[in-house]
PDB file of N, CA and C in Angstrom:
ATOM      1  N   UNK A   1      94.763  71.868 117.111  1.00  0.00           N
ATOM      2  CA  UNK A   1      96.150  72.027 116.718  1.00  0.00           C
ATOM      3  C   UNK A   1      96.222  72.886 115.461  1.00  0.00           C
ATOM      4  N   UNK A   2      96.950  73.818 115.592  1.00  0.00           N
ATOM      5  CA  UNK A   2      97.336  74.954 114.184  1.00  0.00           C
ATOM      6  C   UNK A   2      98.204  74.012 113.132  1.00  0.00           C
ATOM      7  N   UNK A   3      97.731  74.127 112.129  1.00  0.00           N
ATOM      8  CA  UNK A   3      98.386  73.882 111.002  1.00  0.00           C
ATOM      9  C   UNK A   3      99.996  74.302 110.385  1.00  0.00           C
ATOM     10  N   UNK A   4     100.664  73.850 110.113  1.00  0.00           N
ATOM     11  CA  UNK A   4     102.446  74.260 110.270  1.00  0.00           C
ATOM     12  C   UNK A   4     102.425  75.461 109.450  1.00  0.00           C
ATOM     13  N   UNK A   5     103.093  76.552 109.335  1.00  0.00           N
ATOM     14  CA  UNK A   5     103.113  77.654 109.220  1.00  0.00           C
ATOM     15  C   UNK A   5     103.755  77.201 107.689  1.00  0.00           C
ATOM     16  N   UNK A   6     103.655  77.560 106.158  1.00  0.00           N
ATOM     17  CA  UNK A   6     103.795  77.213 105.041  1.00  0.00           C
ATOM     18  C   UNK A   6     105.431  77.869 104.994  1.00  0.00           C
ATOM     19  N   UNK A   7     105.889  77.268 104.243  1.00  0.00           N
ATOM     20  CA  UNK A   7     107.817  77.346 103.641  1.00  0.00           C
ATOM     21  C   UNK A   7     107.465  78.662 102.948  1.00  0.00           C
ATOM     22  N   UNK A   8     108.279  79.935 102.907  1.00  0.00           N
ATOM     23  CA  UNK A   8     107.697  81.075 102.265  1.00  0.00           C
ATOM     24  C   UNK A   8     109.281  81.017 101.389  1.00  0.00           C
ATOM     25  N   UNK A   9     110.055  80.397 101.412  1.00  0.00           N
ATOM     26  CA  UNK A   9     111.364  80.736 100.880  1.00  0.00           C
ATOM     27  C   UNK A   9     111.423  80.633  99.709  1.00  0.00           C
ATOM     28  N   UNK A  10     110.470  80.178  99.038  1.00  0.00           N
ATOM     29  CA  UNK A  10     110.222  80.320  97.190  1.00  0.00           C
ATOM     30  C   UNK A  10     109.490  80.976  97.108  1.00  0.00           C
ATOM     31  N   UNK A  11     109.290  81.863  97.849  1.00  0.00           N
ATOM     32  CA  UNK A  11     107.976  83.118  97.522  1.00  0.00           C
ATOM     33  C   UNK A  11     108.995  83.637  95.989  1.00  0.00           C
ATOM     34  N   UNK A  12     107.426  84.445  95.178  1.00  0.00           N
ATOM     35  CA  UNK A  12     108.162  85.580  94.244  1.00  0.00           C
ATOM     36  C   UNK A  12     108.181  86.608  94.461  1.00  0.00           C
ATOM     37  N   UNK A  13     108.143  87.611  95.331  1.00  0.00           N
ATOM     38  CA  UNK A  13     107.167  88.497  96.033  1.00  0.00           C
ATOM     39  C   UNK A  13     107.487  89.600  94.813  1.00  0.00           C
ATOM     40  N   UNK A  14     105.934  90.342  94.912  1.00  0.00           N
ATOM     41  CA  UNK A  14     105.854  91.385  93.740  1.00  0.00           C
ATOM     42  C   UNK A  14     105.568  92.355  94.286  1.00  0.00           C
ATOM     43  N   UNK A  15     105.606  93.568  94.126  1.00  0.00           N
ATOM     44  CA  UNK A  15     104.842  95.001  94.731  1.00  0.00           C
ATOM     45  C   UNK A  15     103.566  95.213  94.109  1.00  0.00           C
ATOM     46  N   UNK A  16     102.192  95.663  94.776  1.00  0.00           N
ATOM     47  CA  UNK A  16     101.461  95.784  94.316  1.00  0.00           C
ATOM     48  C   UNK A  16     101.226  96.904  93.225  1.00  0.00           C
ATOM     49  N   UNK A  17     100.392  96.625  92.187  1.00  0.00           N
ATOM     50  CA  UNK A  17     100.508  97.784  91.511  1.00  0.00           C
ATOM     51  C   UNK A  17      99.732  99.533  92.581  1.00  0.00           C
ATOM     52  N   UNK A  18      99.007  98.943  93.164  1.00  0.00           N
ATOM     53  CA  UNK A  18      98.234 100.146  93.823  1.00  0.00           C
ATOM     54  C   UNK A  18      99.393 100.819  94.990  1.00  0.00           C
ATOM     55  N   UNK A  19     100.265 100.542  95.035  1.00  0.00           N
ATOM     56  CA  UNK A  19     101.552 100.647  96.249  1.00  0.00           C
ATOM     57  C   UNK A  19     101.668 102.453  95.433  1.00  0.00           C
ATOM     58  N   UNK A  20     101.899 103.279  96.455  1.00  0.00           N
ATOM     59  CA  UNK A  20     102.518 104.415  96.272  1.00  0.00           C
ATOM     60  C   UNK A  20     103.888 104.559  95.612  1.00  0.00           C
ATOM     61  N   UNK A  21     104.264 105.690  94.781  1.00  0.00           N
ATOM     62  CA  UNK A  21     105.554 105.811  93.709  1.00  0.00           C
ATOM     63  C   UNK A  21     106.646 106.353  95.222  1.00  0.00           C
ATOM     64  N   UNK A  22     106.214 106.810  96.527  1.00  0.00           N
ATOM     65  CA  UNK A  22     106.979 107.441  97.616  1.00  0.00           C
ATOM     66  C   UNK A  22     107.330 106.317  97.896  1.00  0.00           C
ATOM     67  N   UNK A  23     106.951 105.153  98.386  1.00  0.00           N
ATOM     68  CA  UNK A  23     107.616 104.156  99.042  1.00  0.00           C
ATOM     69  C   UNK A  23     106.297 104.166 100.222  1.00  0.00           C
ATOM     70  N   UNK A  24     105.312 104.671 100.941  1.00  0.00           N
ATOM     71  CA  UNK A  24     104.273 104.809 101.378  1.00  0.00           C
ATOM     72  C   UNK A  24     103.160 103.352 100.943  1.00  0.00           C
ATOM     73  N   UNK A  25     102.561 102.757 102.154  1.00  0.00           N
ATOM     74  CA  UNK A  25     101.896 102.036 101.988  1.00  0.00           C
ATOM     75  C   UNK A  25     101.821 100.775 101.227  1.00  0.00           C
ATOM     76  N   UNK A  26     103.115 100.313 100.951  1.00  0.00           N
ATOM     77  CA  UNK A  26     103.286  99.532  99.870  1.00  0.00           C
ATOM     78  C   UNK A  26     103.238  97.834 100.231  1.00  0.00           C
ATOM     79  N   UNK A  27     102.118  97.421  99.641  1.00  0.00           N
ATOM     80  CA  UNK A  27     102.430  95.609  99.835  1.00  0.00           C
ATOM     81  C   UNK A  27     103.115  94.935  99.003  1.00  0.00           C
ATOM     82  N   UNK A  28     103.091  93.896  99.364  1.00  0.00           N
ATOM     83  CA  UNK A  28     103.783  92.941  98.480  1.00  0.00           C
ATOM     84  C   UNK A  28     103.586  91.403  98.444  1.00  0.00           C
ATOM     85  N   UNK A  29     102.889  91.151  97.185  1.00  0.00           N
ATOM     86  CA  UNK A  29     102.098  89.119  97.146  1.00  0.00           C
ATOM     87  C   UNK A  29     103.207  88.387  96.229  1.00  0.00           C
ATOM     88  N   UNK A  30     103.024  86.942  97.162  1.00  0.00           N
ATOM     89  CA  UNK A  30     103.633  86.133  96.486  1.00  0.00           C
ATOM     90  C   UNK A  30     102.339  85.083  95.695  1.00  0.00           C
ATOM     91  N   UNK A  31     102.565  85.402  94.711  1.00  0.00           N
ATOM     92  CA  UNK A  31     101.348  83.704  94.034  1.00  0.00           C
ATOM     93  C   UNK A  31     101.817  82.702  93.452  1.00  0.00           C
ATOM     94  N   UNK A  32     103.272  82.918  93.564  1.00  0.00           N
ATOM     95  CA  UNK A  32     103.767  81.493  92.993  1.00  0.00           C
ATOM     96  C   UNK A  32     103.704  79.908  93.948  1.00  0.00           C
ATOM     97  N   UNK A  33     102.516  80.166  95.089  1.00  0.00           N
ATOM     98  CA  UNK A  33     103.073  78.903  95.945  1.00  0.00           C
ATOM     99  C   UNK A  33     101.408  78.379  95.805  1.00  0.00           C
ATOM    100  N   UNK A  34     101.624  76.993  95.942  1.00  0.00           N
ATOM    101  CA  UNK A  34     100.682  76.152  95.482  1.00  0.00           C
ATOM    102  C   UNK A  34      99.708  76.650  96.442  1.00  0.00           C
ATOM    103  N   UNK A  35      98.287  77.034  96.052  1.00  0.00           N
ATOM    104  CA  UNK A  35      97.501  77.084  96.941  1.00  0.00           C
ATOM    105  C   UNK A  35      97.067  78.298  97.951  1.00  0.00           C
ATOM    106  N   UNK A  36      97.889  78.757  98.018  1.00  0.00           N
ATOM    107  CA  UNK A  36      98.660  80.393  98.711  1.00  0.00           C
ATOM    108  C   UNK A  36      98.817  81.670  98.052  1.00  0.00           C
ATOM    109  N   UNK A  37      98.419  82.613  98.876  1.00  0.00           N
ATOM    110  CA  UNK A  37      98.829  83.696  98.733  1.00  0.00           C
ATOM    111  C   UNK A  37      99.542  84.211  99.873  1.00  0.00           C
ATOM    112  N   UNK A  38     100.689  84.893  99.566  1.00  0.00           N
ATOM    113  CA  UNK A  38     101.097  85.700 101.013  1.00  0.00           C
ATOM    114  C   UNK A  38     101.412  87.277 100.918  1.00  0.00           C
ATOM    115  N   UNK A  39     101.176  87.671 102.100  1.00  0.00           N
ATOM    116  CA  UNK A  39     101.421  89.254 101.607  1.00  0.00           C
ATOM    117  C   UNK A  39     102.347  89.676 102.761  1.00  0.00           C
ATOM    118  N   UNK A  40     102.491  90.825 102.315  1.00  0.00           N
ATOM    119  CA  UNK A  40     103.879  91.602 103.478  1.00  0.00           C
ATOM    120  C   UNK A  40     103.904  92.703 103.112  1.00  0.00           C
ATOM    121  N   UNK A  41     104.471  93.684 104.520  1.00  0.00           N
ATOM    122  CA  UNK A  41     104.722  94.710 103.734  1.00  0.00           C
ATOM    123  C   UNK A  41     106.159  95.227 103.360  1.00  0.00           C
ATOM    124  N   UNK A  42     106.616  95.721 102.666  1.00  0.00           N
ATOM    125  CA  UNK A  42     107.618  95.607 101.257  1.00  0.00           C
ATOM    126  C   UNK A  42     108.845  96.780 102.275  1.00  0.00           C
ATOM    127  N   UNK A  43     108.182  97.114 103.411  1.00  0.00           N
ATOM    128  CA  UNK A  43     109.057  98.903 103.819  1.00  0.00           C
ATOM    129  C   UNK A  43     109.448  97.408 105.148  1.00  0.00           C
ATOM    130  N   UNK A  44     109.194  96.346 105.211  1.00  0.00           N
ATOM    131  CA  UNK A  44     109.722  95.551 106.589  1.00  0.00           C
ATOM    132  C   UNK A  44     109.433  93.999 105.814  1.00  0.00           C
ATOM    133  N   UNK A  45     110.246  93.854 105.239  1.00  0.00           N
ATOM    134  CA  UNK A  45     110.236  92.148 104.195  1.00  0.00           C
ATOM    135  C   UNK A  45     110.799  91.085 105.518  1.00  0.00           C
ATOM    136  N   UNK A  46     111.360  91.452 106.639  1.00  0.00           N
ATOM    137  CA  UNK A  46     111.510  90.698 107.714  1.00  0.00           C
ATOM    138  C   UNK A  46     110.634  90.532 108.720  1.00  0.00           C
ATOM    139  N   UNK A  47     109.575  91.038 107.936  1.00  0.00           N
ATOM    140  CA  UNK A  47     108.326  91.084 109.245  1.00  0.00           C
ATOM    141  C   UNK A  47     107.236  89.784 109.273  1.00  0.00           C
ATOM    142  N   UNK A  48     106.372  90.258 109.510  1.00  0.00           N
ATOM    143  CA  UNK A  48     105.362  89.475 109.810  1.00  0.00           C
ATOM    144  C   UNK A  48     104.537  89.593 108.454  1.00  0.00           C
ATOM    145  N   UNK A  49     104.502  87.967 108.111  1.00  0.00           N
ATOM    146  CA  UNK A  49     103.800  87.529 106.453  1.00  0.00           C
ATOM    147  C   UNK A  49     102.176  87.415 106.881  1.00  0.00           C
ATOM    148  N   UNK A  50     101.409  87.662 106.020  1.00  0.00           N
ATOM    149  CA  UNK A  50      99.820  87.444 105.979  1.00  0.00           C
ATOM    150  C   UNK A  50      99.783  85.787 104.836  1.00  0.00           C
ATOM    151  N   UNK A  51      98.731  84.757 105.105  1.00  0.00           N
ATOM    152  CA  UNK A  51      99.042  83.851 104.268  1.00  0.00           C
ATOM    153  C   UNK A  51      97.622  82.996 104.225  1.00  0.00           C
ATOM    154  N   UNK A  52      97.504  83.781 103.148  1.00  0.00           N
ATOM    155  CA  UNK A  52      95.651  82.999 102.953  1.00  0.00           C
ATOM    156  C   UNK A  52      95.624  82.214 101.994  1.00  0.00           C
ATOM    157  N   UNK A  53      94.484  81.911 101.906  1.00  0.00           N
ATOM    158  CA  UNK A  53      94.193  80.850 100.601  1.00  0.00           C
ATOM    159  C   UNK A  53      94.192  81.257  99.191  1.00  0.00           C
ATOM    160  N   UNK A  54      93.833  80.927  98.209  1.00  0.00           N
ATOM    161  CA  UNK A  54      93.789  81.507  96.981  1.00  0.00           C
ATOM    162  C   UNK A  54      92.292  81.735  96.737  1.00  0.00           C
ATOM    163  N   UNK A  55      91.386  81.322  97.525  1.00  0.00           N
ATOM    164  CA  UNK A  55      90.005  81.552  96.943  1.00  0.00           C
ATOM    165  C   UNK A  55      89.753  82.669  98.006  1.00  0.00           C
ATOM    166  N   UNK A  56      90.502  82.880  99.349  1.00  0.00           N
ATOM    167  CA  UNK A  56      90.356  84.182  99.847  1.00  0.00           C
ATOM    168  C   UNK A  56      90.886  85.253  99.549  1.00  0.00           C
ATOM    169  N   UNK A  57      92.159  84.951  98.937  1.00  0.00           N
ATOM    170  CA  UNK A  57      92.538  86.466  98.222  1.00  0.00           C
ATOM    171  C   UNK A  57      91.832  87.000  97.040  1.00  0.00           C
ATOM    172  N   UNK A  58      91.154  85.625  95.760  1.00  0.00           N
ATOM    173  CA  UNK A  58      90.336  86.155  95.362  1.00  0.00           C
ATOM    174  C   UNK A  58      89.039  87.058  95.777  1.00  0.00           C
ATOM    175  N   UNK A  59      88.537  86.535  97.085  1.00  0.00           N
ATOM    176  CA  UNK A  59      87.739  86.913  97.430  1.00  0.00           C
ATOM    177  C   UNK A  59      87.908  88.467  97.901  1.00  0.00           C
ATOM    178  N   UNK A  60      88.839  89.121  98.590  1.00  0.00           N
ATOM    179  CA  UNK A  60      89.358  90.219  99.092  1.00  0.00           C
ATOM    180  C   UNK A  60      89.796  91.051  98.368  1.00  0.00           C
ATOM    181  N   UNK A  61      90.018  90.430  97.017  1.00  0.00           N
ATOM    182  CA  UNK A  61      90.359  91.637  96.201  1.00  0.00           C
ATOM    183  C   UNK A  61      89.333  92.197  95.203  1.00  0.00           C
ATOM    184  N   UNK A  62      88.264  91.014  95.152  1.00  0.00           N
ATOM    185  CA  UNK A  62      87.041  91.263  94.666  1.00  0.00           C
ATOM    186  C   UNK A  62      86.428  92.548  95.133  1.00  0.00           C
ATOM    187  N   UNK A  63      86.376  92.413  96.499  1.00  0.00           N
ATOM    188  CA  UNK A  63      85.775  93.429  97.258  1.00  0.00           C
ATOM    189  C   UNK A  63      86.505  94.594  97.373  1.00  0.00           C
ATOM    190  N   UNK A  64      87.755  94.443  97.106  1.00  0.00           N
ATOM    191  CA  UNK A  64      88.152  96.089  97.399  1.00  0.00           C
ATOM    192  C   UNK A  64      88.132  96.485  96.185  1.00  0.00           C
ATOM    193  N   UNK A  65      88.174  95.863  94.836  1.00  0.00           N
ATOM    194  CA  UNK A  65      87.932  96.243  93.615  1.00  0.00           C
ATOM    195  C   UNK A  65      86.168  96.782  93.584  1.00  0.00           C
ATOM    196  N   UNK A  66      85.241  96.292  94.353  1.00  0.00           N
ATOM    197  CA  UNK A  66      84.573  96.860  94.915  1.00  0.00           C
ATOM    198  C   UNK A  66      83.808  97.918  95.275  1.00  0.00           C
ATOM    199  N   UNK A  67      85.024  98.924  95.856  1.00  0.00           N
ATOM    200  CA  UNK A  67      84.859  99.819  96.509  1.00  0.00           C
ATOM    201  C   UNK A  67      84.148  99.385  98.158  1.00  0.00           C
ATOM    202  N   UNK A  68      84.194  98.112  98.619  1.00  0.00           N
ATOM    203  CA  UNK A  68      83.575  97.555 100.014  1.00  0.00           C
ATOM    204  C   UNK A  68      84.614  98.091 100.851  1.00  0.00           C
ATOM    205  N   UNK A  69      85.582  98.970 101.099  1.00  0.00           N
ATOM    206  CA  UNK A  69      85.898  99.004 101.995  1.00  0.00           C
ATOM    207  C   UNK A  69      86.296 100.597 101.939  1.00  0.00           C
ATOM    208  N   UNK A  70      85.922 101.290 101.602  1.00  0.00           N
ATOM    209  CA  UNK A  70      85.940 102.051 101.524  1.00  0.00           C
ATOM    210  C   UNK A  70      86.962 103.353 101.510  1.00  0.00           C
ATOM    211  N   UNK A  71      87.897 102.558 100.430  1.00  0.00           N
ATOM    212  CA  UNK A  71      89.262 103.286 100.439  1.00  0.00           C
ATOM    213  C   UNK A  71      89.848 104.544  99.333  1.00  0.00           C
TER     214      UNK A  71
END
């Protein structure tokens, strides 16, 4: 059984700083929710949310700080 999909309606959502000044490629995290991170992207805020843990977003941003993915 899947776990209930988390309340996103107190998100804070922020733009990333790495987001393009065009409006191009731009995400957007919420970290104000216990435990959570969620992301989206900022050009479709009615779309479909990403919603990981907090020790995996640490983990993911570790790595693209990185250079592991080769961007």
């Amino acid at each position: 059984m899947a776990a209930p999909y988390p309340d996103l309606r107190r998100a804070v959502w922020r733009k990333s700083s790495r987001s393009s000044s065009q409006g191009q490629n731009c995400v957007e995290v919420a970290t104000n929710l216990p435990g959570i991170v969620a992301i989206r992207d900022s050009k479709n805020p009615d779309g479909v949310e990403l919603v990981v843990s907090v020790e995996g977003w640490r983990a993911l941003t570790t790595r693209i700080k990185a250079g592991e993915f080769g961007g």
